[in-house]
Protein backbone atom coordinates (compact mmCIF):
# COMPACT_ATOMS: atom_id res chain seq x y z
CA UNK A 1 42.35 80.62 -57.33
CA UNK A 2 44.68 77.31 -56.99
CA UNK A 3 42.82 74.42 -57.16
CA UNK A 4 45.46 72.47 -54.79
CA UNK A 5 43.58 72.46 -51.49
CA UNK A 6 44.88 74.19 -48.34
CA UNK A 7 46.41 71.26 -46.69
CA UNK A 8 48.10 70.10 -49.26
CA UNK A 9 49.81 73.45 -49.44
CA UNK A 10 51.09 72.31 -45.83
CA UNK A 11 53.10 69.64 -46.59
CA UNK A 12 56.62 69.40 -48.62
CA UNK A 13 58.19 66.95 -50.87
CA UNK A 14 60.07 64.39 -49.26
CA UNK A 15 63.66 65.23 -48.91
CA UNK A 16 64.73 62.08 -50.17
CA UNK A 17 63.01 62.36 -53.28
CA UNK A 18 64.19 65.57 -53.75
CA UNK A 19 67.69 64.45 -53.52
CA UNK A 20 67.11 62.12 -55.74
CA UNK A 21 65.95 64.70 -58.57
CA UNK A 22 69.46 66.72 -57.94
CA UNK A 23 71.77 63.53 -58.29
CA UNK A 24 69.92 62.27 -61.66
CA UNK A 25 70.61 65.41 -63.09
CA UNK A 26 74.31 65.80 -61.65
CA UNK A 27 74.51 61.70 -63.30
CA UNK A 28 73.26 63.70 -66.52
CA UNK A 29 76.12 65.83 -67.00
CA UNK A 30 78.80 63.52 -66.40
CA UNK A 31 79.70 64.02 -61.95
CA UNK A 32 80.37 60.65 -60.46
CA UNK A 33 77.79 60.73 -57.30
CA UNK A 34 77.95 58.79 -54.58
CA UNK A 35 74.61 58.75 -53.40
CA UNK A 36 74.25 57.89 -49.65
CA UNK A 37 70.93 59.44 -49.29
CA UNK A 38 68.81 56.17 -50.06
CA UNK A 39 66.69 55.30 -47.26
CA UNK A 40 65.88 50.89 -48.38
CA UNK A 41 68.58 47.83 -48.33
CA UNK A 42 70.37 47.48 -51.74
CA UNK A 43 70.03 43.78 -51.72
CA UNK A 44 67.81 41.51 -53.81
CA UNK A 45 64.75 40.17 -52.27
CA UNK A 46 65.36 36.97 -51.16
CA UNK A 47 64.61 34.04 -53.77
CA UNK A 48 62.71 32.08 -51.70
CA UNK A 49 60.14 35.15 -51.16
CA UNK A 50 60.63 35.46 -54.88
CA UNK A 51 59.47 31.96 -55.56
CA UNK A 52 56.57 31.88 -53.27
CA UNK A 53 55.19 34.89 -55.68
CA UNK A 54 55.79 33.10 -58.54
CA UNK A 55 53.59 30.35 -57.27
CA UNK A 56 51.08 32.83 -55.90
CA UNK A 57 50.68 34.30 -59.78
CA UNK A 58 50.70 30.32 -61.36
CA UNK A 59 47.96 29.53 -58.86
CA UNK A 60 45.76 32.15 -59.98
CA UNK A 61 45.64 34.47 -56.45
CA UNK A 62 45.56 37.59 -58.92
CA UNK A 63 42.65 38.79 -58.31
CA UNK A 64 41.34 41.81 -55.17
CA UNK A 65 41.78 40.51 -52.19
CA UNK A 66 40.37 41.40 -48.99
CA UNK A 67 40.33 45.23 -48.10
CA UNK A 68 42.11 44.28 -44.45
CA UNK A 69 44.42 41.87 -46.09
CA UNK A 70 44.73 38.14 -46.19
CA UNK A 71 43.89 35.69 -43.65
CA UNK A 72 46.65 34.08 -44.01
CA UNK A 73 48.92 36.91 -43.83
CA UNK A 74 47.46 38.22 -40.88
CA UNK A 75 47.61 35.82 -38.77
CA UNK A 76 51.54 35.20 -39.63
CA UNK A 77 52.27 38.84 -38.59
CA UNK A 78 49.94 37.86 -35.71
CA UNK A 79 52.79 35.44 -34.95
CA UNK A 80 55.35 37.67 -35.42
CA UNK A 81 53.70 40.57 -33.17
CA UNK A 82 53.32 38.14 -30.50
CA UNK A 83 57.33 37.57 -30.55
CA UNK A 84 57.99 41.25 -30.90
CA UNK A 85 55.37 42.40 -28.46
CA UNK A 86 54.21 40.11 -25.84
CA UNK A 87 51.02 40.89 -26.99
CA UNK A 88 48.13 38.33 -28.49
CA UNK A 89 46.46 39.65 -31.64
CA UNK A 90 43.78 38.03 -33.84
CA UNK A 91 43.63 38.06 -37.30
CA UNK A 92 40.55 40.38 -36.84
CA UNK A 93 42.68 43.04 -35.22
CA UNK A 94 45.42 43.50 -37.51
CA UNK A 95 45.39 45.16 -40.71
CA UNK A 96 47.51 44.93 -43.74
CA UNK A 97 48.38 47.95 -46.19
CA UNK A 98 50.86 48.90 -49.08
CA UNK A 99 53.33 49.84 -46.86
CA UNK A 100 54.01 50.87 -43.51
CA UNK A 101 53.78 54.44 -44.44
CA UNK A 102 49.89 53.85 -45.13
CA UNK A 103 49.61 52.05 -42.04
CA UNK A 104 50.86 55.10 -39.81
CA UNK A 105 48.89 57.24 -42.20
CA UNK A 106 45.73 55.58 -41.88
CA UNK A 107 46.18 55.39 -38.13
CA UNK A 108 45.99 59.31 -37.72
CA UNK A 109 43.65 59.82 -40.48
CA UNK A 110 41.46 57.44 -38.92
CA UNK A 111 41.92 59.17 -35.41
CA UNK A 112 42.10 62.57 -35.81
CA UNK A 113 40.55 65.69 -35.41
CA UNK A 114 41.40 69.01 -36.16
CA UNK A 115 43.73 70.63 -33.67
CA UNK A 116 44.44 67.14 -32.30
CA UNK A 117 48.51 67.35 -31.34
CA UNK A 118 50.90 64.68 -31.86
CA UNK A 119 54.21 64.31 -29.93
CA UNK A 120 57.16 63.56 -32.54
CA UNK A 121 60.30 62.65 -30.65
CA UNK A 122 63.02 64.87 -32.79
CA UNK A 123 65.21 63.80 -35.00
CA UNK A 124 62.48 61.97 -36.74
CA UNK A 125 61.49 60.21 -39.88
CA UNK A 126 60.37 63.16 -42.08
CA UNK A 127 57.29 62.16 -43.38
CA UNK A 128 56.18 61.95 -39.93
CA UNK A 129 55.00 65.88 -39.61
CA UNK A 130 53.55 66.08 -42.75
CA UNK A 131 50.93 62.87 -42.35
CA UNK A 132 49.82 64.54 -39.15
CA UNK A 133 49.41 68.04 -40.81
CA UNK A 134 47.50 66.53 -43.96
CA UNK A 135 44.94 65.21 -41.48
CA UNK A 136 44.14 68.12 -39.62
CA UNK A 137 46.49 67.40 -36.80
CA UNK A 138 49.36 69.37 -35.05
CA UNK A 139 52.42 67.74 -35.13
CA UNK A 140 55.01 68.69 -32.03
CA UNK A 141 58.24 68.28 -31.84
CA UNK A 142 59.81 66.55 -28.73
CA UNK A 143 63.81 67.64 -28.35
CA UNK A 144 66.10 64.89 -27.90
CA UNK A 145 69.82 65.57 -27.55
CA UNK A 146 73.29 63.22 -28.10
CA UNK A 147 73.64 62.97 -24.81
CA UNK A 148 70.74 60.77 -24.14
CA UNK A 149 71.33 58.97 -27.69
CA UNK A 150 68.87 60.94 -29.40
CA UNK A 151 66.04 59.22 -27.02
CA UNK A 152 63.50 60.71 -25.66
CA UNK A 153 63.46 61.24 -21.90
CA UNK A 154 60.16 60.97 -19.24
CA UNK A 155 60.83 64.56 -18.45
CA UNK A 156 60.12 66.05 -22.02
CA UNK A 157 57.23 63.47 -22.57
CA UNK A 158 55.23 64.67 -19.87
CA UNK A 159 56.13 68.82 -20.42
CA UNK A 160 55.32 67.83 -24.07
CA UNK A 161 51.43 66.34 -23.02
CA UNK A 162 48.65 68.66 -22.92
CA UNK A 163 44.76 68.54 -23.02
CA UNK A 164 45.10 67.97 -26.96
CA UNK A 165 47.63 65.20 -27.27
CA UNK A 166 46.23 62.45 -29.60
CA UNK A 167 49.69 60.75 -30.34
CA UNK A 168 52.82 59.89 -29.45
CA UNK A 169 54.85 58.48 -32.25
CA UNK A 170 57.46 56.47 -31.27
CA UNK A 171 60.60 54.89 -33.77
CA UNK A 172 63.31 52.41 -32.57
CA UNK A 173 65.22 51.90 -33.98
CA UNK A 174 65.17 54.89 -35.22
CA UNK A 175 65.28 56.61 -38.62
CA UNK A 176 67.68 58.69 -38.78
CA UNK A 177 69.33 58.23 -35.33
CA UNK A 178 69.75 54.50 -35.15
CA UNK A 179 68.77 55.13 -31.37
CA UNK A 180 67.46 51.95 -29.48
CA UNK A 181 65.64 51.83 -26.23
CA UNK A 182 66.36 50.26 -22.87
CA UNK A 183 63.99 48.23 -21.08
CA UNK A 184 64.04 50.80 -18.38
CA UNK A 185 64.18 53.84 -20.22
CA UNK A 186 60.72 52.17 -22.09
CA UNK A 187 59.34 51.82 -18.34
CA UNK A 188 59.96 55.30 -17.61
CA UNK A 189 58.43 56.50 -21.28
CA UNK A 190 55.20 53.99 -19.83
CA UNK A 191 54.97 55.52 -16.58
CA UNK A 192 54.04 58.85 -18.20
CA UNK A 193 51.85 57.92 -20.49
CA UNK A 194 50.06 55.48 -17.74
CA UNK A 195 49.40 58.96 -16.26
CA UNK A 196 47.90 60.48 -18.87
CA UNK A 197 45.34 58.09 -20.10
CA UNK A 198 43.74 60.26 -23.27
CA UNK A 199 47.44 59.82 -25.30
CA UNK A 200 47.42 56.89 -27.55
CA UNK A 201 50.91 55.26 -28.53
CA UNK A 202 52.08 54.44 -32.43
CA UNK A 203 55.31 52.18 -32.48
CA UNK A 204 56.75 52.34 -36.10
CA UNK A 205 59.01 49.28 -35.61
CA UNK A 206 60.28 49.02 -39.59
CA UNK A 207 63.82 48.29 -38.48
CA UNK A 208 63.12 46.50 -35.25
CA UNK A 209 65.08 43.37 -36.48
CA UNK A 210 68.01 45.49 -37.85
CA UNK A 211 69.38 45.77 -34.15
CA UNK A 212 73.45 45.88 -33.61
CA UNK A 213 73.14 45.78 -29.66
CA UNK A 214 73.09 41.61 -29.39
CA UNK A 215 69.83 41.56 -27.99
CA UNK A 216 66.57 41.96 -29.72
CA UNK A 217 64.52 45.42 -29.85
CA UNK A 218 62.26 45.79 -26.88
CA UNK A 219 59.13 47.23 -27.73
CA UNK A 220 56.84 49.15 -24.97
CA UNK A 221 54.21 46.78 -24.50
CA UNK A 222 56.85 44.03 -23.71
CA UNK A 223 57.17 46.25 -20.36
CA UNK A 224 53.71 47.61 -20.06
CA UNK A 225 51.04 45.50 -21.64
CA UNK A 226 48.44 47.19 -19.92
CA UNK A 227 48.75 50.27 -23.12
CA UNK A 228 47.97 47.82 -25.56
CA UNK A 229 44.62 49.23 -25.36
CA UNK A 230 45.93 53.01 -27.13
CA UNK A 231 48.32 51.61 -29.15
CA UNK A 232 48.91 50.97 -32.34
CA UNK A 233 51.45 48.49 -33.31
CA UNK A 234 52.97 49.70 -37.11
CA UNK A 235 55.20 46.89 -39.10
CA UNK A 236 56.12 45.32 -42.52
CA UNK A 237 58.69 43.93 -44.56
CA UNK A 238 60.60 46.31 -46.74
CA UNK A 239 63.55 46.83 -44.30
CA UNK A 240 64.35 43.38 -43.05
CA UNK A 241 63.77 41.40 -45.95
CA UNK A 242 64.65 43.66 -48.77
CA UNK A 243 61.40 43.93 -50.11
CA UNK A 244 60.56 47.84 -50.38
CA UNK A 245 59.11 47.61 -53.56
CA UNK A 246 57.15 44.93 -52.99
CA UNK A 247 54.70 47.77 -50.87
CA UNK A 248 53.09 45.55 -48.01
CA UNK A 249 52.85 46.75 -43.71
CA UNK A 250 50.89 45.84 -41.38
CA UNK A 251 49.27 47.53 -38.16
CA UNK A 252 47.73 45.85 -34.86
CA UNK A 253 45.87 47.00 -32.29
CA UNK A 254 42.31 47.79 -30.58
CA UNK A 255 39.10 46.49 -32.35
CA UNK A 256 37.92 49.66 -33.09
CA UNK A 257 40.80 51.82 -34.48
CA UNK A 258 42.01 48.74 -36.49
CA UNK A 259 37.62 48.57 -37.43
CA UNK A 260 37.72 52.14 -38.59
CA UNK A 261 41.12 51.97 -40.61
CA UNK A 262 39.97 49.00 -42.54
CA UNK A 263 36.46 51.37 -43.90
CA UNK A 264 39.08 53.98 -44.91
CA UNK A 265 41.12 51.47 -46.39
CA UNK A 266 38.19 50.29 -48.29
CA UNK A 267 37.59 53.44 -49.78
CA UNK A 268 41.45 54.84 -50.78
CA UNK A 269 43.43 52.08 -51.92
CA UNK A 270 41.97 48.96 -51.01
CA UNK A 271 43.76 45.98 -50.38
CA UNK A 272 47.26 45.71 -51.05
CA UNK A 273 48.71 43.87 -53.99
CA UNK A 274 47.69 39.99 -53.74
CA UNK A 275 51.01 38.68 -55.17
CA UNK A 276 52.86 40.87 -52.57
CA UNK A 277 50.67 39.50 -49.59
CA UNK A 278 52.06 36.41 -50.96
CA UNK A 279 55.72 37.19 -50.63
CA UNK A 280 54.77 38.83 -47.14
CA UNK A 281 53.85 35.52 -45.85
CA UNK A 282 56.41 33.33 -46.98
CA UNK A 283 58.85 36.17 -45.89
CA UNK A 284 57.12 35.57 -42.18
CA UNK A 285 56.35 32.43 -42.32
CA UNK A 286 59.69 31.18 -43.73
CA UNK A 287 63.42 30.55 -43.40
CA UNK A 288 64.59 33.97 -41.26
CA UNK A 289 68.07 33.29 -41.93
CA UNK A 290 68.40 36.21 -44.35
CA UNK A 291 66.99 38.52 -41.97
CA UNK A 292 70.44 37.78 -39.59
CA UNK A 293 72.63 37.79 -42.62
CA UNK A 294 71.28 41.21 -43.60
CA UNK A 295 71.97 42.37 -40.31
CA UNK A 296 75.66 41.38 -39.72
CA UNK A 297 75.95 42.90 -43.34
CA UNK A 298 74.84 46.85 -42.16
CA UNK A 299 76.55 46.13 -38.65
CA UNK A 300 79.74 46.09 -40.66
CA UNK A 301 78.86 48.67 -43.13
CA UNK A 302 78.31 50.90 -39.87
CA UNK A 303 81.70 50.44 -38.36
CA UNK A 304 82.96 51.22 -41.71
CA UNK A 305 81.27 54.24 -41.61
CA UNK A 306 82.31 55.23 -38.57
CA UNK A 307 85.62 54.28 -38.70
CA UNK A 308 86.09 56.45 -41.71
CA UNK A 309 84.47 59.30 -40.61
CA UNK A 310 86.11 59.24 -36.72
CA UNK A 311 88.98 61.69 -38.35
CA UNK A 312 86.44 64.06 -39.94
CA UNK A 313 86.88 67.70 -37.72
CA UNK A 314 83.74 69.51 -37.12
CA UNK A 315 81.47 66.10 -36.84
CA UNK A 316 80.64 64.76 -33.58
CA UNK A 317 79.07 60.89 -33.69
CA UNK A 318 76.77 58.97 -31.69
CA UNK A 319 77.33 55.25 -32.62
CA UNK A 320 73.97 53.97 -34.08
CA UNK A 321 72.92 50.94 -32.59
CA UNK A 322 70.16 50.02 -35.43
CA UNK A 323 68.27 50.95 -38.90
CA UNK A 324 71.18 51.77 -41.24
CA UNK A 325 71.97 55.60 -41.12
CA UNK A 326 75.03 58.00 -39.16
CA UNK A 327 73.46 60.78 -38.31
CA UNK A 328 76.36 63.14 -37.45
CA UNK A 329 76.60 66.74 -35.51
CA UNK A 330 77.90 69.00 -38.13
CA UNK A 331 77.41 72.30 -36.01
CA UNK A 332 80.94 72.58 -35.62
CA UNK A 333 81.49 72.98 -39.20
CA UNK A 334 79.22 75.86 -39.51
CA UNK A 335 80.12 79.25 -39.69
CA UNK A 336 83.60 77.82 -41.28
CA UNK A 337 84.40 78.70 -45.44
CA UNK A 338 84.78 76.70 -48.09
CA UNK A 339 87.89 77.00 -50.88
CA UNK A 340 85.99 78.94 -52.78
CA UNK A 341 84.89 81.74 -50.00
CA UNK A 342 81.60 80.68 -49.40
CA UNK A 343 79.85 80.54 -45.49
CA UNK A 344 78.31 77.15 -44.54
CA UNK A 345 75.94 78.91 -42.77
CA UNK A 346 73.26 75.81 -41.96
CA UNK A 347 73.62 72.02 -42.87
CA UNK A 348 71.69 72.22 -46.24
CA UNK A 349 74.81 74.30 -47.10
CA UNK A 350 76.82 71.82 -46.08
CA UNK A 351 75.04 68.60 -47.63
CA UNK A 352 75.76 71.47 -50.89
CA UNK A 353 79.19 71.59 -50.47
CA UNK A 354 79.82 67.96 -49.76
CA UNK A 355 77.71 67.30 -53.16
CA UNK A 356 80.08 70.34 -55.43
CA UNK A 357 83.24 69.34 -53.45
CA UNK A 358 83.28 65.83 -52.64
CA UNK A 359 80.42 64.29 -54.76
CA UNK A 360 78.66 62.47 -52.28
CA UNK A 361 75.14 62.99 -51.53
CA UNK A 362 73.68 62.86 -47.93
CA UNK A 363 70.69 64.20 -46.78
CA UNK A 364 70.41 68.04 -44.52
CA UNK A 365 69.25 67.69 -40.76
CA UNK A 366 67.17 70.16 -40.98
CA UNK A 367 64.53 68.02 -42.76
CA UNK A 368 64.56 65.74 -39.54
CA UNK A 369 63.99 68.21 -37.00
CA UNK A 370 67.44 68.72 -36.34
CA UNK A 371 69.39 71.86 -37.60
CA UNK A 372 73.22 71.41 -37.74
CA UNK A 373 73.20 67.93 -38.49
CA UNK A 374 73.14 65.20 -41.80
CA UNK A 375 71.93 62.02 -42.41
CA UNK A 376 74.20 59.26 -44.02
CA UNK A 377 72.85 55.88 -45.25
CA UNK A 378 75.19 52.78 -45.42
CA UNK A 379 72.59 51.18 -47.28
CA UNK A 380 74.95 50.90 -49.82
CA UNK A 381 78.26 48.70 -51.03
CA UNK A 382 81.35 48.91 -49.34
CA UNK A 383 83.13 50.65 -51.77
CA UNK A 384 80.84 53.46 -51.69
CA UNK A 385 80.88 53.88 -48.28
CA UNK A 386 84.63 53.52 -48.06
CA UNK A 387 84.88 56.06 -50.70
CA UNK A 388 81.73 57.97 -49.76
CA UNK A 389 83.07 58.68 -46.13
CA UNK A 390 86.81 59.69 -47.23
CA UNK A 391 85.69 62.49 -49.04
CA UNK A 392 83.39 63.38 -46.49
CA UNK A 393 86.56 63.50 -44.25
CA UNK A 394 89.07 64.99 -46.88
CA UNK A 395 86.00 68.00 -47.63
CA UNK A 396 85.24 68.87 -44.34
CA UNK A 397 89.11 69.28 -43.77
CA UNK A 398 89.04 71.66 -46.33
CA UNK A 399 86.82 74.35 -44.40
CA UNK A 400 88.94 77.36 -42.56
């Protein structure tokens, strides 16, 4: 008998992680990989967020903090969530964790039950499915197509809802689609779940301030305010101020879910590191202008991207307008044969190939809900995308 329990047996490795296994050991035997899989900005945390830690650990703060986070850090995201949201929130009703990721997973751990079904817009982050099978809950895909950017429209959210909806999980923008909402298309999302008063509404807004559209991200409760009572407001700082290893999110919303996640948070991990609350606020509560600079950065490192993959045949783009991935339509390319004779059958033959033939790395669709696509990061220099996206091209001209 294994002594791994049942619902552990449900979930998978992370795809990204798993990549990352196959290009150390390609590294090991001498291939040149260029690795576009990594999912974090390849910039140095800021120095001034690197000072104020520095202080933090010459002052002493070293020791456990509070289970729900600092004071002082909560009430700067407080700030912050009343930019991004519209939305008041006390210090009280806000939570801070090691990472967003525990954040979202303390949300549904906290709120479900088993049986309890989740709506996942697809494509979609891909750790999303496995936090809501680990807690008992069902996770269910919503289908999104390139023809509405990869957004989800009113019409599937409401043939989606049914008796046991729990969740809907909402990204923008998104991860791996870049997608970005619309004021209106948000209202239209809002008038379904205004209908349906027993589904509760997680925004995981990690790349809200890496926006390429001009205007900042509108987030749902900035058109109805009124389902700020079932939601749950998920942020941090690892994406917009290069600080992924630093391990510090942050969640808002109703007295008692944010009540319940802070006992379970008091029993798992705790609070988060006290040095890295410390960067956290100075990164709120201080100079933004990196956060611009980071994002004119990956606005050009997208139209690079692009522009080097327009000539590609067999991959169809939809410009992303945020985050830092392409997440390309590869179906045309399947069925076709490589040099060597082989089928490219599905896109994790394809993200093969383009590893044998071209050395790049990128990550299959398939792990994001969406067969016959990839996922491409420009997370990474210039060169390598440049480079990177050439031999995409050049490889995927190679298939008959």
């Amino acid at each position: 008998m294994s002594i791994v329990a049942d619902r552990i047996k449900r979930i998978k490795l992370s795809p990204s992680v798993a990549a990352r296994a196959i290009i150390a050991e390609l590294r090991e035997q001498g291939r040149r990989i260029i690795d576009l899989t990594i999912g974090e900005p390849d910039f140095s945390t800021p120095e001034h967020i690197r000072q104020a830690a520095t202080a933090a650990m010459n002052r002493g703060e070293t020791k456990y903090p509070p289970a729900q986070g600092t004071v002082a850090l909560r009430k700067a995201a407080g700030v912050h969530l009343l930019e991004a949201t519209g939305v008041e929130y006390p210090a009280s009703r806000i939570i801070v964790s090691t990472g967003a990721k525990q954040v979202i997973f303390n949300g549904l751990a906290a709120t479900l039950n088993d049986g309890d079904e989740v709506l996942i817009p697809a494509p979609f982050w891909v750790s999303y499915p496995d936090m809501v099978l680990v807690n008992g809950g069902v996770p269910v895909a919503v289908e999104t197509s390139p023809a509405t950017g990869y957004k989800v429209t009113p019409d599937a959210l409401e043939r989606a809802i049914t008796p046991r909806t729990k969740w809907l999980m909402m990204n923008a923008p998104s991860n791996p689609t870049g997608s970005v909402y619309t004021a209106d298309e948000l209202r239209g999302l809002a008038d379904v779940l205004k209908r349906h008063p027993h589904v509760w509404l997680m925004t995981d807004d990690i790349y809200a301030r890496l926006n390429f559209t001009g205007e900042p991200t509108v987030h749902p409760l900035q058109v109805a305010p009124e389902l700020a009572a079932r939601t749950l407001v998920v942020n941090g700082v690892s994406k917009a101020y290069a600080m992924t290893g630093w391990r510090i999110g942050y969640g808002a919303g109703p007295d008692e879910l944010i009540k319940a996640m802070a006992i379970l948070q008091s029993q798992s991990t705790s609070g988060a590191s006290s040095v890295s609350q410390a960067a956290a606020l100075e990164a709120l509560s201080g100079p933004q202008d990196c956060v611009a600079e980071f994002a004119k950065v990956f606005r050009e490192r997208r139209d690079l991207a692009i522009a080097e993959l327009s000539g590609a045949p067999g991959l169809d783009i939809v410009v992303p307008q945020g985050a830092f991935y392409v997440f390309p339509d590869c179906s045309g390319l399947l069925g076709k044969k490589t040099p060597a004779g082989d089928v490219i059958a599905t896109d994790t033959d394809l993200t093969h190939y383009l590893l044998r033939e071209a050395g790049v790395a990128v990550i299959d669709g398939h792990a994001y809900g969406a067969p016959g696509t990839f996922r491409l990061s420009f997370a990474a220099s210039l060169d390598d995308i440049r480079q990177g996206c050439s031999a995409i091209r050049e490889a995927c001209a190679k298939l008959a």
